[in-house]
C-alpha atoms as a PDB file:
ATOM      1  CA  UNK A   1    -155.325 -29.802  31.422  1.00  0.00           C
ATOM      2  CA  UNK A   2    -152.684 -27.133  30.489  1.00  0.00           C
ATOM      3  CA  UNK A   3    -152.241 -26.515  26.730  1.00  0.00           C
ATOM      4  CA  UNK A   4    -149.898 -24.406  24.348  1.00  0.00           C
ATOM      5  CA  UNK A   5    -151.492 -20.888  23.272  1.00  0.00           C
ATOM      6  CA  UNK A   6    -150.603 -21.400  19.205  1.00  0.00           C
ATOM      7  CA  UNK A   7    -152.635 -18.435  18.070  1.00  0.00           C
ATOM      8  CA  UNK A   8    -155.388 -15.845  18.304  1.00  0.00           C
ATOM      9  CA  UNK A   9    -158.689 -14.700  16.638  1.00  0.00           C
ATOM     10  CA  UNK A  10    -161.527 -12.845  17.304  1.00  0.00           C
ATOM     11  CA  UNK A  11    -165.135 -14.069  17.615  1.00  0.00           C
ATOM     12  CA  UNK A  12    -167.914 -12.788  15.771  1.00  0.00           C
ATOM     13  CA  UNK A  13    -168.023 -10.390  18.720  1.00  0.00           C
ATOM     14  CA  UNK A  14    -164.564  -8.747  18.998  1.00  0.00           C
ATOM     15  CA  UNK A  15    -163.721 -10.517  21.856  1.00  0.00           C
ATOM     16  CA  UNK A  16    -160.353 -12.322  21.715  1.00  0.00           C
ATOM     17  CA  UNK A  17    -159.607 -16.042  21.734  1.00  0.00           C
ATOM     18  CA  UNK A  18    -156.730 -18.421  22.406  1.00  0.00           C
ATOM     19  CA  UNK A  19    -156.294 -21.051  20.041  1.00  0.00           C
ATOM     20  CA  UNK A  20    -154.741 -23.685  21.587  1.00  0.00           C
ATOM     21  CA  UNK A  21    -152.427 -26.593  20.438  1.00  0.00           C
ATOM     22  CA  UNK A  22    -155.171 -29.090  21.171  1.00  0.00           C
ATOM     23  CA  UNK A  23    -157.499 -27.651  18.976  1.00  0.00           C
ATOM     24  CA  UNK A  24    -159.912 -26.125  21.212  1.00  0.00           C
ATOM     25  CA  UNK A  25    -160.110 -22.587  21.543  1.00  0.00           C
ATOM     26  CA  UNK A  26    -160.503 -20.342  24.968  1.00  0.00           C
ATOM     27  CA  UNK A  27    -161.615 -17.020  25.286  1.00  0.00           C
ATOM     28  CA  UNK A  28    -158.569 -14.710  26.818  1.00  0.00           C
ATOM     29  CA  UNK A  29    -161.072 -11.770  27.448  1.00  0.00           C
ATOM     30  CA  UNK A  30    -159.774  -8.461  29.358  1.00  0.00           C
ATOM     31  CA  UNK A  31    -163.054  -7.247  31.349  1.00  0.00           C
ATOM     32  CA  UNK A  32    -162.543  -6.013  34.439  1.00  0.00           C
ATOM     33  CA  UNK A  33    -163.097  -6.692  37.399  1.00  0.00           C
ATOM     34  CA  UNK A  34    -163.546 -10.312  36.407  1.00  0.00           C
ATOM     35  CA  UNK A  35    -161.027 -10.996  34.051  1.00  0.00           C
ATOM     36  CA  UNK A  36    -157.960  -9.079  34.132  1.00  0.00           C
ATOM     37  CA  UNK A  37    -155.996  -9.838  30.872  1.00  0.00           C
ATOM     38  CA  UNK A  38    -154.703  -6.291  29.621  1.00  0.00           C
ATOM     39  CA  UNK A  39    -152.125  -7.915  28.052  1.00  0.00           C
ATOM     40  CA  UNK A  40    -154.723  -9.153  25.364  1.00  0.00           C
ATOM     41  CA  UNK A  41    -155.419  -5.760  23.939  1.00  0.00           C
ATOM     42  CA  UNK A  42    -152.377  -5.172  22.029  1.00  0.00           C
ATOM     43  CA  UNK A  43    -150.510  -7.379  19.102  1.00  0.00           C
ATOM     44  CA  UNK A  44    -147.671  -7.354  21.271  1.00  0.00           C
ATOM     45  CA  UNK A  45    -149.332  -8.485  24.457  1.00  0.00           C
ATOM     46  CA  UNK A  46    -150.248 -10.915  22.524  1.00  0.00           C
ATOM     47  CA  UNK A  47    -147.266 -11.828  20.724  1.00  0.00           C
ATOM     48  CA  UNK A  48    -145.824 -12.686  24.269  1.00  0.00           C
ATOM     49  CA  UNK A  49    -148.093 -14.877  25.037  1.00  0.00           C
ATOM     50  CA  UNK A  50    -147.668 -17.510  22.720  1.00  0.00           C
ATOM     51  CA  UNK A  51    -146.516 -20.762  23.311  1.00  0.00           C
ATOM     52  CA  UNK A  52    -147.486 -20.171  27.201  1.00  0.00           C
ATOM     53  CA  UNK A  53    -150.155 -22.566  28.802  1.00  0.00           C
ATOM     54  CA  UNK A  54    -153.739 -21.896  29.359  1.00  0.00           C
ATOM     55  CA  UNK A  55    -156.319 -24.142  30.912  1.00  0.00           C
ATOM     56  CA  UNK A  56    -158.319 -26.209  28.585  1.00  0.00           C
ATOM     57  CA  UNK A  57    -161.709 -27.098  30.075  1.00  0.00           C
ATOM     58  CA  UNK A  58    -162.761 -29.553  27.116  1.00  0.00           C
ATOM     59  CA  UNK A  59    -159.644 -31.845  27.328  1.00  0.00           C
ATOM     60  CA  UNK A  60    -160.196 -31.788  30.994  1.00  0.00           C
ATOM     61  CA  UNK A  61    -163.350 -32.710  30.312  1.00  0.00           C
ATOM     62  CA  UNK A  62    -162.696 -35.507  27.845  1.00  0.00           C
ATOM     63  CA  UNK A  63    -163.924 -34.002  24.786  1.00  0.00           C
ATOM     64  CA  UNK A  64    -161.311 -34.177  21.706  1.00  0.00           C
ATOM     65  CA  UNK A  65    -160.455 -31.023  19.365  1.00  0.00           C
END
């Protein structure tokens, strides 16, 4: 299920996360070769990204925020 990207923090490890208008959260992690998201590095990379859709594995999976 596709949700709106209405923020960003980062965990307790540095890594970034989407926050997402459902209320879950998914991490949006740059680490290549696997996950190729340089776009999450900067503020403004960031900035662009909000309000686009992300996949949200726990409303596809039927868990509520």
């Amino acid at each position: 299920m596709e949700q709106r990207i209405v923020g960003f923090h980062q965990d307790e490890h540095g890594d970034w996360v989407a926050d997402l208008a459902c209320g879950h959260a998914r991490h949006v992690r740059h680490d290549p070769p696997w996950s190729e998201r340089p776009w999450v590095v900067t503020k403004e990379g960031r900035e662009r990204h909000l309000r686009q859709h992300l996949h949200c594995g726990q409303c596809a999976g039927g868990h509520p925020a």
